[in-house]
C-alpha atoms as a PDB file:
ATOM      1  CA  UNK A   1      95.555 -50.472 -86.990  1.00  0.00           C
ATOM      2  CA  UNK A   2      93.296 -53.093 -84.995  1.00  0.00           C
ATOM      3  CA  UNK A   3      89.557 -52.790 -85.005  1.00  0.00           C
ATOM      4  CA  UNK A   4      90.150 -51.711 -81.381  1.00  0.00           C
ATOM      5  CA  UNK A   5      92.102 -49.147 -82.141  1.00  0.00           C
ATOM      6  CA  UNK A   6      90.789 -45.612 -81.887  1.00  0.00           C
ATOM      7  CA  UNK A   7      92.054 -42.298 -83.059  1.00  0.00           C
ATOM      8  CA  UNK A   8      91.316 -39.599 -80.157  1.00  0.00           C
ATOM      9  CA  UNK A   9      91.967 -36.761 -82.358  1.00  0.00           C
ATOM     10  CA  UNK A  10      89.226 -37.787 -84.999  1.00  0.00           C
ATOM     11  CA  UNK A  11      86.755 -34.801 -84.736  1.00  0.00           C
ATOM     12  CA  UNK A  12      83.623 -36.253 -83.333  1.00  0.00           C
ATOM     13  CA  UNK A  13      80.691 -35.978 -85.718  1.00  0.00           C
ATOM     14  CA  UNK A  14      77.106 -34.622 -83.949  1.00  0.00           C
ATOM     15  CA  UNK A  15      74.084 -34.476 -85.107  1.00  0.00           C
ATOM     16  CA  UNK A  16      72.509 -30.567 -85.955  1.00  0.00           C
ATOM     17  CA  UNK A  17      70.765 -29.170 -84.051  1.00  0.00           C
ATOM     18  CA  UNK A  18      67.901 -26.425 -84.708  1.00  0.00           C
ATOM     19  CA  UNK A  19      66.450 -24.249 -82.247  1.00  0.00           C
ATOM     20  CA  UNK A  20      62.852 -24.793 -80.614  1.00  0.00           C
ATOM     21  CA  UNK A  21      61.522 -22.702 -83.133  1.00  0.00           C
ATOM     22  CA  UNK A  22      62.881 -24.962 -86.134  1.00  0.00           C
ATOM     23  CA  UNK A  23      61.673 -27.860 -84.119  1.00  0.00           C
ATOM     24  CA  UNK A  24      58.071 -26.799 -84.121  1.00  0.00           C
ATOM     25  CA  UNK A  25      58.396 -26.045 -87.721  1.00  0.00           C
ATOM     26  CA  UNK A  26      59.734 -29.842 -88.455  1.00  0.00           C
ATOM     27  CA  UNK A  27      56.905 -30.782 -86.273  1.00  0.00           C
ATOM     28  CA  UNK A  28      54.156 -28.494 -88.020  1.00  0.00           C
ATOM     29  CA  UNK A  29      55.395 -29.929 -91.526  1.00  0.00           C
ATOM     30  CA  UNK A  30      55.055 -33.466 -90.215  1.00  0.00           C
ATOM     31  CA  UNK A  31      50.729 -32.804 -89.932  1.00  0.00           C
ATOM     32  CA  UNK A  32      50.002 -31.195 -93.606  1.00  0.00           C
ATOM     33  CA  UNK A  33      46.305 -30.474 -91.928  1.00  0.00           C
ATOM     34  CA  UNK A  34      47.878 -28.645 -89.361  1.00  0.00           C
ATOM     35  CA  UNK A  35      50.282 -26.683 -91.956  1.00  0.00           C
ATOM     36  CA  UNK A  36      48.108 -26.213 -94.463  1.00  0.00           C
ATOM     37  CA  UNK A  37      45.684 -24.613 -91.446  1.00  0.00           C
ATOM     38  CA  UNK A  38      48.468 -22.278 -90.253  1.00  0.00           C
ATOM     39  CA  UNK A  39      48.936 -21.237 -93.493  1.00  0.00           C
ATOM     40  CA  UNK A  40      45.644 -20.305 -94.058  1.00  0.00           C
ATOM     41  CA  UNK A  41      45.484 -18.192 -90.315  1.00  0.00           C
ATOM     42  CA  UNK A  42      48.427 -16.294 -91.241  1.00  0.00           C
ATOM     43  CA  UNK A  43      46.935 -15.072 -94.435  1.00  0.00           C
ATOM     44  CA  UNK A  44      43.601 -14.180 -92.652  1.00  0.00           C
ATOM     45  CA  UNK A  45      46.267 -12.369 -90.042  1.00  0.00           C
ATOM     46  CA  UNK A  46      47.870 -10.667 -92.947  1.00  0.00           C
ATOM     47  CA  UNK A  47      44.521  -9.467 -94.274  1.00  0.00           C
ATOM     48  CA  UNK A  48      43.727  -7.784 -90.881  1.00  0.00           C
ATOM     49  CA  UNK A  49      46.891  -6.014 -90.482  1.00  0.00           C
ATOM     50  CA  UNK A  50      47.526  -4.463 -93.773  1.00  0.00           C
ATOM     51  CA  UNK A  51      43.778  -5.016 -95.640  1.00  0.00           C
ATOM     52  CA  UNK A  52      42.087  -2.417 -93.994  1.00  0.00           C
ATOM     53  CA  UNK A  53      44.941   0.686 -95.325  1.00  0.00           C
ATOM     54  CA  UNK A  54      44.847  -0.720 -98.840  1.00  0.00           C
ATOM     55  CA  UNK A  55      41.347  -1.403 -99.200  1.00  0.00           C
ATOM     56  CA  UNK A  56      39.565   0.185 -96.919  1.00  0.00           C
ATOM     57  CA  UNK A  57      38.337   2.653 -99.872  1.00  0.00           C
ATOM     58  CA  UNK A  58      36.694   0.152-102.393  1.00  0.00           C
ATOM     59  CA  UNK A  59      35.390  -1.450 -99.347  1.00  0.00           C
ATOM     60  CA  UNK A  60      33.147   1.821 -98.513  1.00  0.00           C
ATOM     61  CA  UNK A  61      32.766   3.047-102.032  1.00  0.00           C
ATOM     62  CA  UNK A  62      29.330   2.231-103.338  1.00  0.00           C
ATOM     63  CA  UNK A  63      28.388   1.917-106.519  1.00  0.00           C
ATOM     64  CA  UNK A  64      24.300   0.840-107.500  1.00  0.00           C
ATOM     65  CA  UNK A  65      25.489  -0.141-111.139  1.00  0.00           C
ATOM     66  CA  UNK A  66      26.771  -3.168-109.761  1.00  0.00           C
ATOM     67  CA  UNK A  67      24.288  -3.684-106.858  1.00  0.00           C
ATOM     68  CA  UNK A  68      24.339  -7.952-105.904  1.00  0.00           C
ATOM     69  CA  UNK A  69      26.662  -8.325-108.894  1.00  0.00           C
ATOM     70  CA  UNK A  70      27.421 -11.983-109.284  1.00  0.00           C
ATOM     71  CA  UNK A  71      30.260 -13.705-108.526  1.00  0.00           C
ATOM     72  CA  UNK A  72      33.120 -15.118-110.617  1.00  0.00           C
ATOM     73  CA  UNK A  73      33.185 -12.788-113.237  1.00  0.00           C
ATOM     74  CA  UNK A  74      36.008 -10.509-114.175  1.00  0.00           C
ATOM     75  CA  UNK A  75      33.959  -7.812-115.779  1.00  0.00           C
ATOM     76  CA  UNK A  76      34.459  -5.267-112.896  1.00  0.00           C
ATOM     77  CA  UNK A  77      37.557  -6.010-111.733  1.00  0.00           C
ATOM     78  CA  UNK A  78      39.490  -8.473-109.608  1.00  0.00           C
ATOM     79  CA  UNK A  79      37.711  -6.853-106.254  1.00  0.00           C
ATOM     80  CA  UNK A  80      34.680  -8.452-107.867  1.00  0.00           C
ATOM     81  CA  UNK A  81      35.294 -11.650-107.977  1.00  0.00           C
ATOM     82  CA  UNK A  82      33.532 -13.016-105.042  1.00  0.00           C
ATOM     83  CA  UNK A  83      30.258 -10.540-106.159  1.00  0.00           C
ATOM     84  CA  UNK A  84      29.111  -7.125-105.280  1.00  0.00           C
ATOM     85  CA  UNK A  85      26.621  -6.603-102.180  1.00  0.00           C
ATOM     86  CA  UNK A  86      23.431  -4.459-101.957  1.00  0.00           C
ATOM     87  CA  UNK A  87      25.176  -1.039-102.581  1.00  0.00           C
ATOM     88  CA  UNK A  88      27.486  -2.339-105.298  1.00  0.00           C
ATOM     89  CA  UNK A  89      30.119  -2.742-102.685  1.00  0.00           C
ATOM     90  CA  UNK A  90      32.828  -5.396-103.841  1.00  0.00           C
ATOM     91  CA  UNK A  91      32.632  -8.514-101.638  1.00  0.00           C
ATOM     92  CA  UNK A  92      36.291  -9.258-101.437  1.00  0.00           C
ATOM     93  CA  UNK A  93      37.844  -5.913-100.676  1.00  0.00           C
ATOM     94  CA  UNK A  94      34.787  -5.755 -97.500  1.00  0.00           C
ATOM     95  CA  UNK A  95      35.652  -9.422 -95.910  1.00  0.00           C
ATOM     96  CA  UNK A  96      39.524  -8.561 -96.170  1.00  0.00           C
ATOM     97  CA  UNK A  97      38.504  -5.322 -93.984  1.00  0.00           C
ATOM     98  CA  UNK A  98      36.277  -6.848 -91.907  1.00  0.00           C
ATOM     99  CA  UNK A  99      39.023  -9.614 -91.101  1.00  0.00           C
ATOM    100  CA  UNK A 100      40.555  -6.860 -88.470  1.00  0.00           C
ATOM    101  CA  UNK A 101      37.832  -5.998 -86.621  1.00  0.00           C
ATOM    102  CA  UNK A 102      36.491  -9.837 -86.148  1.00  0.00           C
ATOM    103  CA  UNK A 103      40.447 -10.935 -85.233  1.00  0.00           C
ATOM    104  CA  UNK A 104      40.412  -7.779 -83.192  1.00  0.00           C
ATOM    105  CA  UNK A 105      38.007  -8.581 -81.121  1.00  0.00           C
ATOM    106  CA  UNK A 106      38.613 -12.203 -80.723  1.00  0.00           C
ATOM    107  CA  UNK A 107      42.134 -11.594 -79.809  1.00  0.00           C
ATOM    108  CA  UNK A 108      41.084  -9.133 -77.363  1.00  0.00           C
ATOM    109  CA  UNK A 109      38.708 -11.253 -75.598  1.00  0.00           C
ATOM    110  CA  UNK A 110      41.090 -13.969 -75.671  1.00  0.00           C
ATOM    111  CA  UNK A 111      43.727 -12.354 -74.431  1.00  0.00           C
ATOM    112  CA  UNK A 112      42.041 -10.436 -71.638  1.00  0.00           C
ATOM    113  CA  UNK A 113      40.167 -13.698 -70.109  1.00  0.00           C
ATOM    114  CA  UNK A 114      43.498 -15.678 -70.744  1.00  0.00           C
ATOM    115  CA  UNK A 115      45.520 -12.964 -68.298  1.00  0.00           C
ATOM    116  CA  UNK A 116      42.495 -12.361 -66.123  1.00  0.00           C
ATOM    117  CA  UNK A 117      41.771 -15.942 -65.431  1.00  0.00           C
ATOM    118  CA  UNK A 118      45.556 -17.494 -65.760  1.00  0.00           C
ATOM    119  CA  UNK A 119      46.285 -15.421 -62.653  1.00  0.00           C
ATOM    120  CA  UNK A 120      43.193 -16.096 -60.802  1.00  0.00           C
ATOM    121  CA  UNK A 121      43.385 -19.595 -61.388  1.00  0.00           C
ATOM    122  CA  UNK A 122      47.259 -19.729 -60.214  1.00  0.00           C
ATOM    123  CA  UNK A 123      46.373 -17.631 -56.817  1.00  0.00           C
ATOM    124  CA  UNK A 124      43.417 -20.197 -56.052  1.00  0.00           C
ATOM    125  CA  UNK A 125      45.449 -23.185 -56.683  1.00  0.00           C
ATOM    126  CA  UNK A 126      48.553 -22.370 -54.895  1.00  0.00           C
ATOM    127  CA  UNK A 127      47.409 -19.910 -52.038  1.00  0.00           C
ATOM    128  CA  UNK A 128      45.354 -20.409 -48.574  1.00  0.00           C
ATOM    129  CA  UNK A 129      41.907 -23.259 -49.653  1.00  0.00           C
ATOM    130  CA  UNK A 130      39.736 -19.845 -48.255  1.00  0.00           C
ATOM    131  CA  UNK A 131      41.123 -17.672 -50.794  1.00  0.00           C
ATOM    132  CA  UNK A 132      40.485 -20.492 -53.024  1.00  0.00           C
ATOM    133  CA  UNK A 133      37.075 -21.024 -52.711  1.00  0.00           C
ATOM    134  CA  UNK A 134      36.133 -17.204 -53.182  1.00  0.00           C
ATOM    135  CA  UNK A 135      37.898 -17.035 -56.029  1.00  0.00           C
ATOM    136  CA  UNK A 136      36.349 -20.518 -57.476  1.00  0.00           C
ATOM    137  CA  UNK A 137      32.826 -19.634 -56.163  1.00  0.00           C
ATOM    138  CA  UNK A 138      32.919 -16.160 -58.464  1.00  0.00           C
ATOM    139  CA  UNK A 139      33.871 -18.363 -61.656  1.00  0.00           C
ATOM    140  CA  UNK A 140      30.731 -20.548 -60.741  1.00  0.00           C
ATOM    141  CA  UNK A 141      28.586 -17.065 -60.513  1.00  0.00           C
ATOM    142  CA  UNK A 142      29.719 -16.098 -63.902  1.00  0.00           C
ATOM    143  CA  UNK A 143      29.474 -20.120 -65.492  1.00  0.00           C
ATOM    144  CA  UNK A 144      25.585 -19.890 -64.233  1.00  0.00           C
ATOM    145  CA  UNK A 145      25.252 -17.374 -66.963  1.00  0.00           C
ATOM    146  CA  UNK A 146      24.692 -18.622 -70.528  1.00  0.00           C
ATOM    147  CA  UNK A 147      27.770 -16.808 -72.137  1.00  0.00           C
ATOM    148  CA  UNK A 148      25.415 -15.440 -75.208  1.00  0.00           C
ATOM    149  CA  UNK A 149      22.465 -14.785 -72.847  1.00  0.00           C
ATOM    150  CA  UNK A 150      24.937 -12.580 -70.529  1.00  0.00           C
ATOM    151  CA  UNK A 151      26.296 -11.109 -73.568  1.00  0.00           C
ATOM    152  CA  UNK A 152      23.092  -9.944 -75.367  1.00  0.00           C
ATOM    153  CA  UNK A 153      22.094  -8.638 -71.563  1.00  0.00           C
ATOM    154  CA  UNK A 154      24.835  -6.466 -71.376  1.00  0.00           C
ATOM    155  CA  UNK A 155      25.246  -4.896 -74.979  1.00  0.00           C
ATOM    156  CA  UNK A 156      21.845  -4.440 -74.289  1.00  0.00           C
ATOM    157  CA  UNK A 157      22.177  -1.987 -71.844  1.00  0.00           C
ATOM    158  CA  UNK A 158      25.888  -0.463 -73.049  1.00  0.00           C
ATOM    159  CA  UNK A 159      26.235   0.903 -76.815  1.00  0.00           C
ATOM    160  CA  UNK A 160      27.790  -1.902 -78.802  1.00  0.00           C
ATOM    161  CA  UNK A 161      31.243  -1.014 -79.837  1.00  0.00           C
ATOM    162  CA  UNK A 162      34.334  -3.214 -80.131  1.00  0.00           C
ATOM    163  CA  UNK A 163      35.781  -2.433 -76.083  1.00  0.00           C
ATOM    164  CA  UNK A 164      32.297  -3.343 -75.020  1.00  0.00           C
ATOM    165  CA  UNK A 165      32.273  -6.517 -77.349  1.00  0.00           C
ATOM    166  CA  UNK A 166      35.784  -7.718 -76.150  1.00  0.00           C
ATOM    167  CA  UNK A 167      34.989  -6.522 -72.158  1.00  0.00           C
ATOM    168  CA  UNK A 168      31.763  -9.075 -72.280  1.00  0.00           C
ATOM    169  CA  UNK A 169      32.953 -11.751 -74.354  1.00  0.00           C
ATOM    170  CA  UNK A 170      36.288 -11.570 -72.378  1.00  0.00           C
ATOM    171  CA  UNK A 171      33.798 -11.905 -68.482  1.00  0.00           C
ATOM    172  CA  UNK A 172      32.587 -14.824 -70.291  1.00  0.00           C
ATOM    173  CA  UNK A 173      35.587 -16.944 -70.808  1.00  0.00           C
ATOM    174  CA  UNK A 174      37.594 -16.131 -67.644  1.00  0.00           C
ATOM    175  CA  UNK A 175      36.035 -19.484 -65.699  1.00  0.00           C
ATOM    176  CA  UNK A 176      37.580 -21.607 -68.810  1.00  0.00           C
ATOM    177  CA  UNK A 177      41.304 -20.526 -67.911  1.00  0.00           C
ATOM    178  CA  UNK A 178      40.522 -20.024 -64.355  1.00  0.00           C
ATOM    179  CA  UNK A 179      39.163 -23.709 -63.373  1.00  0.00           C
ATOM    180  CA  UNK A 180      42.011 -25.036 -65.721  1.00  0.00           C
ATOM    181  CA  UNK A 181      44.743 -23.456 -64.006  1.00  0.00           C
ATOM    182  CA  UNK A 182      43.743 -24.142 -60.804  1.00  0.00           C
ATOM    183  CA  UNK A 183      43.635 -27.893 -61.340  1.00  0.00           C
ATOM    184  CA  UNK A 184      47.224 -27.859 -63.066  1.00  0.00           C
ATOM    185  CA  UNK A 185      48.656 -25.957 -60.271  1.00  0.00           C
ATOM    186  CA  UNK A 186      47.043 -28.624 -57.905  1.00  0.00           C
ATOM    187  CA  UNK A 187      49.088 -31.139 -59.691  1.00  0.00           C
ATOM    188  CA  UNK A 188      52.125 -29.407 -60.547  1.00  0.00           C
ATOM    189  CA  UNK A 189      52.485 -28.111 -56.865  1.00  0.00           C
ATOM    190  CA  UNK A 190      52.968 -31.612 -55.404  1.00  0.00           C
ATOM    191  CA  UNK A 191      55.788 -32.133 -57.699  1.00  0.00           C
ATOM    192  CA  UNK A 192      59.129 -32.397 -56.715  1.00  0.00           C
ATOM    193  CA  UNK A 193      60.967 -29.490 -58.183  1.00  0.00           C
ATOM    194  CA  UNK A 194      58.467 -27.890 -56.435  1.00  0.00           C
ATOM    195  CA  UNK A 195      59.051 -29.423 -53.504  1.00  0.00           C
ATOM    196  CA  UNK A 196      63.008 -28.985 -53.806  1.00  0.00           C
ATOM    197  CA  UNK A 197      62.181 -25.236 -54.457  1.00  0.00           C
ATOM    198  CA  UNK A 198      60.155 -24.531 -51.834  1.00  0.00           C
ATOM    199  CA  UNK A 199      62.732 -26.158 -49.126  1.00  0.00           C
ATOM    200  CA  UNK A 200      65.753 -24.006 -50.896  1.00  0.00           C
ATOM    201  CA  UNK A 201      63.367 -21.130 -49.030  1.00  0.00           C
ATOM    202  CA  UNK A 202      62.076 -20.137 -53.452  1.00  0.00           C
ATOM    203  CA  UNK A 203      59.438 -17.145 -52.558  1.00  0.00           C
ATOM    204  CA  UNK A 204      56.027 -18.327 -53.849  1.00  0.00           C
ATOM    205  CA  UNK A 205      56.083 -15.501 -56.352  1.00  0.00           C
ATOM    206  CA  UNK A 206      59.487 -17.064 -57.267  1.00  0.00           C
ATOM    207  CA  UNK A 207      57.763 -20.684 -57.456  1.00  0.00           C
ATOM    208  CA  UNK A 208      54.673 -19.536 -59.194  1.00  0.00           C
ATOM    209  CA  UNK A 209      56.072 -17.649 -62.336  1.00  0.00           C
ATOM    210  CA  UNK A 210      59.165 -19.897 -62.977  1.00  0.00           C
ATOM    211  CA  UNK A 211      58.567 -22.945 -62.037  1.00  0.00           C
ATOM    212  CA  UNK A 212      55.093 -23.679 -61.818  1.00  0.00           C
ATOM    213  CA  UNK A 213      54.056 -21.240 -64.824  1.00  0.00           C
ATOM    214  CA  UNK A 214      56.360 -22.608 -67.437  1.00  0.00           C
ATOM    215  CA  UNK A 215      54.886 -26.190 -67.171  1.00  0.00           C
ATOM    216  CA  UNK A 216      51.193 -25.274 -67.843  1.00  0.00           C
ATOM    217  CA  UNK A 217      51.578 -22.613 -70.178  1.00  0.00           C
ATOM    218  CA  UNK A 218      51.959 -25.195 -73.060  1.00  0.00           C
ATOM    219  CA  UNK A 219      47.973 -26.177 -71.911  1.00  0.00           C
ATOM    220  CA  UNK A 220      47.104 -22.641 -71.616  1.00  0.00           C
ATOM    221  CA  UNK A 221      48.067 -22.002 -75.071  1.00  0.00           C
ATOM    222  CA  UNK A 222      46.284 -25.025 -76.572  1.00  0.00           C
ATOM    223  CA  UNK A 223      42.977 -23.712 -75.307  1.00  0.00           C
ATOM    224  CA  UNK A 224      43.033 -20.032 -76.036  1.00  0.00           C
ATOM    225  CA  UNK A 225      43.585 -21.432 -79.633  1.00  0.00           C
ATOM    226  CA  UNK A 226      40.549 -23.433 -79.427  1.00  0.00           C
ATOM    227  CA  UNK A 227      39.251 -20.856 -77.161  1.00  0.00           C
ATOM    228  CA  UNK A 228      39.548 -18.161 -79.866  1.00  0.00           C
ATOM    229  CA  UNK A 229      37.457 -19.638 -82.593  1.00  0.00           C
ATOM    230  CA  UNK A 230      34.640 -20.043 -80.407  1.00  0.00           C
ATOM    231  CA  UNK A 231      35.179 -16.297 -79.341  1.00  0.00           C
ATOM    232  CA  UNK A 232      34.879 -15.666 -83.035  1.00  0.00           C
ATOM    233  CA  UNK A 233      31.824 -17.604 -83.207  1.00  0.00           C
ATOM    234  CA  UNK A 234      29.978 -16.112 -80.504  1.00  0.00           C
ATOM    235  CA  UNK A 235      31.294 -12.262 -81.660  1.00  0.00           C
ATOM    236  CA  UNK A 236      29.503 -13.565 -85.313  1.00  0.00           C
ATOM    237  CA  UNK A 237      26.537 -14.703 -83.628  1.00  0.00           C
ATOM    238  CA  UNK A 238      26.241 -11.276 -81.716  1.00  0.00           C
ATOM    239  CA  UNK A 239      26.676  -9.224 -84.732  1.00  0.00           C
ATOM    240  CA  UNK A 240      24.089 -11.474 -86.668  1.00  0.00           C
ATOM    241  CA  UNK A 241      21.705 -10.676 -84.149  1.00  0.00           C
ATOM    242  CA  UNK A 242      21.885  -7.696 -84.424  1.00  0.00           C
ATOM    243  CA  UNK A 243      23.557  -6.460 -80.872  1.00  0.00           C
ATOM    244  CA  UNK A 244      27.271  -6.644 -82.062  1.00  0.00           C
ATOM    245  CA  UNK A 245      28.944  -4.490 -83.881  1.00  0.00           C
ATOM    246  CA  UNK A 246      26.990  -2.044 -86.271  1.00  0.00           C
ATOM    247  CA  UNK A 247      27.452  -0.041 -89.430  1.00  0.00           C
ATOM    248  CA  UNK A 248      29.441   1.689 -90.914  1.00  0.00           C
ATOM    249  CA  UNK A 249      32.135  -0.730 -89.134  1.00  0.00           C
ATOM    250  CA  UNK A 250      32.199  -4.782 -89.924  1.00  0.00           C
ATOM    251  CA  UNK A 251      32.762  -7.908 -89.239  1.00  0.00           C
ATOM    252  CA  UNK A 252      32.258 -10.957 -90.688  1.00  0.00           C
ATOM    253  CA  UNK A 253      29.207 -11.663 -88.857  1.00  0.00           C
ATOM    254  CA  UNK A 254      27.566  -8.524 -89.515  1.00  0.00           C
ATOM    255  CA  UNK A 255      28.538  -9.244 -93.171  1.00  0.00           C
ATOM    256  CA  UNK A 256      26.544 -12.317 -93.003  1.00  0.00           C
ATOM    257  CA  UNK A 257      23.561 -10.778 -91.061  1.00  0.00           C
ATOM    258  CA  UNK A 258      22.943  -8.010 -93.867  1.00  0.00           C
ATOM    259  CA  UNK A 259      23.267 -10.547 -96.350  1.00  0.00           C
ATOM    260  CA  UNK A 260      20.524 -12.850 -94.806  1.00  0.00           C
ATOM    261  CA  UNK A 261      17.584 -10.932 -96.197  1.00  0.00           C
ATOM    262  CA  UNK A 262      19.086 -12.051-100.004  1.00  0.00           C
ATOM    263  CA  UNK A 263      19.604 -15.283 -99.619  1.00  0.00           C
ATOM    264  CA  UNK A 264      16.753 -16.433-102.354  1.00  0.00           C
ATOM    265  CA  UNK A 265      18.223 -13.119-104.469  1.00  0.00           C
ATOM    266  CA  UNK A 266      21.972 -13.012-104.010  1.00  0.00           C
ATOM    267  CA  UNK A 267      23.309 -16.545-102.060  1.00  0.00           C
ATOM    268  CA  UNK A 268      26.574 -15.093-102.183  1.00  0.00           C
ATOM    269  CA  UNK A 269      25.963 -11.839 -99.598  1.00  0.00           C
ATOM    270  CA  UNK A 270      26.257 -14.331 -96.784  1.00  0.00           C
ATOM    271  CA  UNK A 271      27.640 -17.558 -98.449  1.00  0.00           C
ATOM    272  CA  UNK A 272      31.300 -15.821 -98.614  1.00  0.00           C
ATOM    273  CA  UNK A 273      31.647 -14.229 -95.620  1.00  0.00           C
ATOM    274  CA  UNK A 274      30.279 -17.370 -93.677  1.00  0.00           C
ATOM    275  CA  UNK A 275      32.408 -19.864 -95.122  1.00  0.00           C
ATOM    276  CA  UNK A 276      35.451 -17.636 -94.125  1.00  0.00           C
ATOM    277  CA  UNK A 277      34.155 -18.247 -90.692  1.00  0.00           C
ATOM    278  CA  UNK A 278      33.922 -21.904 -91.170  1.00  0.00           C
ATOM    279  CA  UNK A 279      37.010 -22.105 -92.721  1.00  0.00           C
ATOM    280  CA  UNK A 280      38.650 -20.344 -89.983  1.00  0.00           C
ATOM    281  CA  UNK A 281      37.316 -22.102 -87.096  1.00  0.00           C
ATOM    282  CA  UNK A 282      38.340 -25.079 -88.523  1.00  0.00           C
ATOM    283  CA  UNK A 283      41.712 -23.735 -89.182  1.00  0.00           C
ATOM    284  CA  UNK A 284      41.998 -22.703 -85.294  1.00  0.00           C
ATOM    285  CA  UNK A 285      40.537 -26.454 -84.547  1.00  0.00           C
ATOM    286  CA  UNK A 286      43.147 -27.892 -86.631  1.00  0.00           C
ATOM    287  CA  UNK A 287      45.851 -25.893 -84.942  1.00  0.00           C
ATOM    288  CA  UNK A 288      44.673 -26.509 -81.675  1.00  0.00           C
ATOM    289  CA  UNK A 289      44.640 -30.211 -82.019  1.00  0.00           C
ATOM    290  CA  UNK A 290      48.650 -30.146 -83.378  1.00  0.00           C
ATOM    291  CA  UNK A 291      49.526 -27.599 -80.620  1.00  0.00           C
ATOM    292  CA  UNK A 292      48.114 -30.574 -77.653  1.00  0.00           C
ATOM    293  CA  UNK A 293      50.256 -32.984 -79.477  1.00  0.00           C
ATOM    294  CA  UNK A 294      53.287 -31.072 -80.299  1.00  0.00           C
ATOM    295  CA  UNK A 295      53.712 -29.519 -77.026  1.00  0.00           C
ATOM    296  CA  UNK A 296      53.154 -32.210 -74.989  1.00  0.00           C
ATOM    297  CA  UNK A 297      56.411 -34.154 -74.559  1.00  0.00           C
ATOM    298  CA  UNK A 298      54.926 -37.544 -74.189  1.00  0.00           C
ATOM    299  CA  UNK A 299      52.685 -37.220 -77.680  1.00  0.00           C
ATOM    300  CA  UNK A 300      55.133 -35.209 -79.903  1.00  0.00           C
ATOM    301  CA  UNK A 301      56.577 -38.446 -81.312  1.00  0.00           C
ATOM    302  CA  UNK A 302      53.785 -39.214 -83.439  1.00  0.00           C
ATOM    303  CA  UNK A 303      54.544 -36.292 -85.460  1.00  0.00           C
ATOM    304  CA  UNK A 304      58.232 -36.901 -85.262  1.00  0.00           C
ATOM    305  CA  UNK A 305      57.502 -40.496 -86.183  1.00  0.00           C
ATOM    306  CA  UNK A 306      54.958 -38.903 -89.076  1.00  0.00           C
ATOM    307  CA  UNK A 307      57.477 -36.648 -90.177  1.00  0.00           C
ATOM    308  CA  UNK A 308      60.257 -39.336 -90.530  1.00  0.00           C
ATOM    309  CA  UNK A 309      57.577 -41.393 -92.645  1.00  0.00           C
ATOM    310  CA  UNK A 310      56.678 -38.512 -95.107  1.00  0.00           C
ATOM    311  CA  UNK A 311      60.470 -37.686 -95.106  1.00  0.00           C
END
């Protein structure tokens, strides 16, 4: 047989292929930061959903025999390993349990302005400039507002519960997704698979949810995951004053508020329950900065390129 000979009926060899999901898995490995950060969120995810039935008990059982017990000692237990607070209350066991109501609430609140100000922000970029400008001009009223100062205004009048918490923190962060969408529909709408779509006689509705939608969802995403560590943040910084949630439930930040009284007596009453929140927010950061990468077509081959390295 020559060299330019070729056999038809070889089978043709292709390359595998994985799904999108095992593509933003390759992609994910490729940044360890980024993995090891996911890692970590799903853990603190894990906590909220099932921590609360299995520990909710030792979290609420006091005991005065082991009032500010110190930390890293086995002597009590395993639940005592991060210390005991001022009713003898194991540390551990009460940030697991308080890891639902903090990613309750910042899940709520992002999801609520995310929805809320998506739509907004897709109606004033791709209807009538009037209905536009209304809509824009109400994001500016609520942007006037210092987020915190607006919040501690309005828990001051309502009772401070977790719908209240996620309502106000959630009226606070619509003008973040609303002015973003807007000025991606702006640009997406001059496109031309728009265009094409909207001469095939495509009803706006039509255009809006799958066409336009699709392509700035991706951004969308990136910022509620940024957006949902500062949530956290603020709901902490709420709860630490003292206008957030209150006992008997918890949170991280109220945690770290009852704590701040011992901090020359018993460091760890706030230190533990704080550095979750750091390490969280950073987590969220990390993940944020992987997901602009990774879902942007024109970036995601540094982590290809990354993973091929490490590989």
């Amino acid at each position: 047989m020559n060299d330019t000979d070729i056999d038809v009926n070889a089978p043709v060899k292709t390359a595998p292929r994985t799904g999108r999901a095992g593509t933003m898995l390759r992609l994910l490995w490729a940044d360890k930061l980024a993995f090891g950060a996911a890692v970590f969120v799903i853990v603190i995810v894990l906590c909220a959903t099932i921590g609360p039935a299995v520990l909710a008990d030792a979290a609420s059982g006091t005991n005065l025999r082991l009032r500010n017990a110190a930390p890293f000692s086995m002597e009590h237990g395993p639940l005592y390993i991060l210390g005991g607070d001022a009713l003898g209350r194991p540390l551990l066991a009460r940030i697991i349990v308080a890891a639902q109501n903090t990613m309750m609430i910042a899940a709520g609140a992002v999801v609520a302005s995310l929805l809320i100000g998506g739509f907004l922000g897709l109606v004033a970029g791709y209807v009538g400039r009037m209905t536009g400008e209304v809509i824009m001009r109400l994001a500016d009223v609520i942007m006037s507002f210092p987020s915190l100062l607006l919040a501690v205004i309005v828990l001051y009048m309502l009772q401070a519960s977790i719908a209240n918490l996620i309502l106000v923190l959630a009226i606070t962060r619509i003008p973040v997704y609303l002015r973003t969408t807007r000025a991606e529909v702006l640009e997406v709408r001059e496109r031309m698979f728009v265009k094409a779509a909207q001469v095939m006689g495509a009803s706006s509705r039509r255009i809006v949810f799958r066409h336009i939608l699709p392509v700035i969802l991706p951004t969308l995403l990136t910022i509620a995951t940024l957006d949902f560590a500062f949530v956290m943040l603020a709901e902490s910084a709420l709860s630490f004053l003292g206008i957030g949630i209150q006992a008997p439930e918890i949170t991280w930040g109220l945690m770290v508020s009852q704590g701040r009284q011992y901090l020359t007596s018993a460091w760890w009453l706030a230190f533990w329950p704080g550095l979750v929140i750091v390490l969280t927010t950073m987590s969220l950061n990390l993940l944020s900065s992987w997901m602009r990468i990774a879902l942007n077509p024109t970036q995601r081959w540094r982590l290809e390129i990354g993973g091929k390295s490490n590989g």
